[in-house]
Protein backbone atom coordinates (compact mmCIF):
# COMPACT_ATOMS: atom_id res chain seq x y z
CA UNK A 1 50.55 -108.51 47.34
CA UNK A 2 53.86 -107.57 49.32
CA UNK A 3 52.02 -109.01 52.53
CA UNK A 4 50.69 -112.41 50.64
CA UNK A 5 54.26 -113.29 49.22
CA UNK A 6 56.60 -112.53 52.50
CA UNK A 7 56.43 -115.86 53.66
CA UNK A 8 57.26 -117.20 49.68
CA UNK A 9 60.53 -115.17 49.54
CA UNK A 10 62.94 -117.17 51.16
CA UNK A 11 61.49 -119.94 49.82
CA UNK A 12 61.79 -119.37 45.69
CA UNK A 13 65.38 -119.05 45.57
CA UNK A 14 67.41 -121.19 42.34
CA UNK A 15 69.90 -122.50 44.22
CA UNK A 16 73.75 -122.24 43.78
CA UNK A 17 74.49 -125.09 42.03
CA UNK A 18 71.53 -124.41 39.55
CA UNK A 19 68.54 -126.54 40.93
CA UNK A 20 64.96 -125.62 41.61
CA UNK A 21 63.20 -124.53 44.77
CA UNK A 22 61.64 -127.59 46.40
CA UNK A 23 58.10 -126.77 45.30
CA UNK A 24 56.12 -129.56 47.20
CA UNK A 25 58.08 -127.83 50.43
CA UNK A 26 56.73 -124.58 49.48
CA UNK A 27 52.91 -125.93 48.40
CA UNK A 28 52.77 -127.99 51.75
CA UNK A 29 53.70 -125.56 54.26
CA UNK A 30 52.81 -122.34 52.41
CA UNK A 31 49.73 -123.12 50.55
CA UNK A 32 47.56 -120.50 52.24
CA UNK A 33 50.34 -117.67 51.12
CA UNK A 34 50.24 -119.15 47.76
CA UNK A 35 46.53 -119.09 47.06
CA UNK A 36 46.10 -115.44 48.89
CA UNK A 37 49.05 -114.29 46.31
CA UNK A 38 47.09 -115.67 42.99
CA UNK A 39 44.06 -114.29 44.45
CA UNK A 40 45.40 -110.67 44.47
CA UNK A 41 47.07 -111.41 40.97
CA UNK A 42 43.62 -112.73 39.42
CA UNK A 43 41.15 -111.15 41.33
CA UNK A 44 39.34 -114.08 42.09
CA UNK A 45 38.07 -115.52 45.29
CA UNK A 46 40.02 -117.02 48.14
CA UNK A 47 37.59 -119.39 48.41
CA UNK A 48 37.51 -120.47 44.95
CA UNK A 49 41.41 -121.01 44.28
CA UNK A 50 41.20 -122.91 47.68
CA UNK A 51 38.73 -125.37 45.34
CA UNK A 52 41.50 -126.05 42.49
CA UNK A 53 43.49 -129.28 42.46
CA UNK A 54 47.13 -129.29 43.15
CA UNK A 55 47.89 -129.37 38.86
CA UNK A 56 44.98 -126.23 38.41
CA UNK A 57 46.86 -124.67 41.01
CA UNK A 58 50.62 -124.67 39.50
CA UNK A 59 49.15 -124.31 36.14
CA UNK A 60 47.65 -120.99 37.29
CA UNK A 61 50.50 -119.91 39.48
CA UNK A 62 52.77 -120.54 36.15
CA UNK A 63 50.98 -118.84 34.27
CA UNK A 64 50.84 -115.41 36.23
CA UNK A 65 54.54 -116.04 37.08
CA UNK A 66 54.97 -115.89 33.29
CA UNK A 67 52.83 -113.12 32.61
CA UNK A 68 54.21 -110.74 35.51
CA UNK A 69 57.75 -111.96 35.00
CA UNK A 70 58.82 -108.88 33.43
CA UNK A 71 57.18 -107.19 36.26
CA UNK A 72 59.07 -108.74 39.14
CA UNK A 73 62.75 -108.76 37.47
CA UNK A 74 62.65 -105.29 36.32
CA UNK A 75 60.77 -103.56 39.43
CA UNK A 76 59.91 -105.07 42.43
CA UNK A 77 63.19 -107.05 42.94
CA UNK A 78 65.28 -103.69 42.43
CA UNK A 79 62.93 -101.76 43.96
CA UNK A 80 62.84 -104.36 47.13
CA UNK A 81 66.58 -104.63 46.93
CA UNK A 82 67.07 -100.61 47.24
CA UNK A 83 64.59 -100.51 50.11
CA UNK A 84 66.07 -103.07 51.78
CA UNK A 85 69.67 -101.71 51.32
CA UNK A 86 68.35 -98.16 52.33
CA UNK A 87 66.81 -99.58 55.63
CA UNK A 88 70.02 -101.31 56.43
CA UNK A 89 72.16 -97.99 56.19
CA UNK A 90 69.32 -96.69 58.61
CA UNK A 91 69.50 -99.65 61.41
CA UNK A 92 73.01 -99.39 61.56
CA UNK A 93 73.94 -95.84 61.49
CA UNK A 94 70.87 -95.88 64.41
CA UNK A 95 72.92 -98.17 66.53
CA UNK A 96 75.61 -96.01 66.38
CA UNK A 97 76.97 -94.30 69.23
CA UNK A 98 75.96 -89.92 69.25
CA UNK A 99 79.19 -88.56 69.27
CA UNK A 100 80.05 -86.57 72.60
C-alpha cells in the first residue's frame, strides 16, 4: 500500500490557510496511483476500478478514507513520521566527518 500511495503524499496536504487539496490535480495526473491504492484497500481488481466513472471512483475512495481514517491518523502517519525522523538522524550523522 506504502508503494501505491508515494506518489499521493505530497499531493493530499490541507493547506495553510485551510483549503482542500486540488483533487482534479491529483485524479488527472495520479489516477493510476489512486486506483492501485483502492485496489489494495478493497481487494478488488485493477482492472475493474479502472472501469468506474470519475463519481464511483471518489465515492469509493471516500468511503475507505472514512473507514481507515482512524487507521492512518493514529499509525501510519506517526509511524511514517518516526521513520522518517530516524532516517534523517542516520543521513546526517553519515555525512559526518570520522573524527581523526
Amino acid at each position: 500500500m506504502a508503494v501505491a500511495i508515494a506518489p499521493l503524499q505530497n499531493l493530499i496536504k490541507i493547506t495553510p490557510e485551510g483549503g482542500t487539496p486540488d483533487l482534479m490535480a491529483i485524479v488527472s495526473t495520479q489516477g493510476e496511483s489512486i486506483i492501485k491504492a483502492l485496489a489494495i484497500a478493497t481487494r478488488q481488481p485493477i482492472d475493474a476500478l479502472a472501469d468506474l466513472d470519475l463519481a464511483d471512483s471518489i465515492t469509493l475512495a471516500e468511503a475507505v478514507l472514512a473507514c481507515n481514517a482512524d487507521f492512518f491518523s493514529r499509525r501510519v502517519l506517526p509511524r511514517a513520521t518516526q521513520a522518517a525522523n530516524h532516517i534523517n538522524t542516520l543521513a546526517a550523522n553519515w555525512r559526518k566527518p570520522l573524527p581523526t
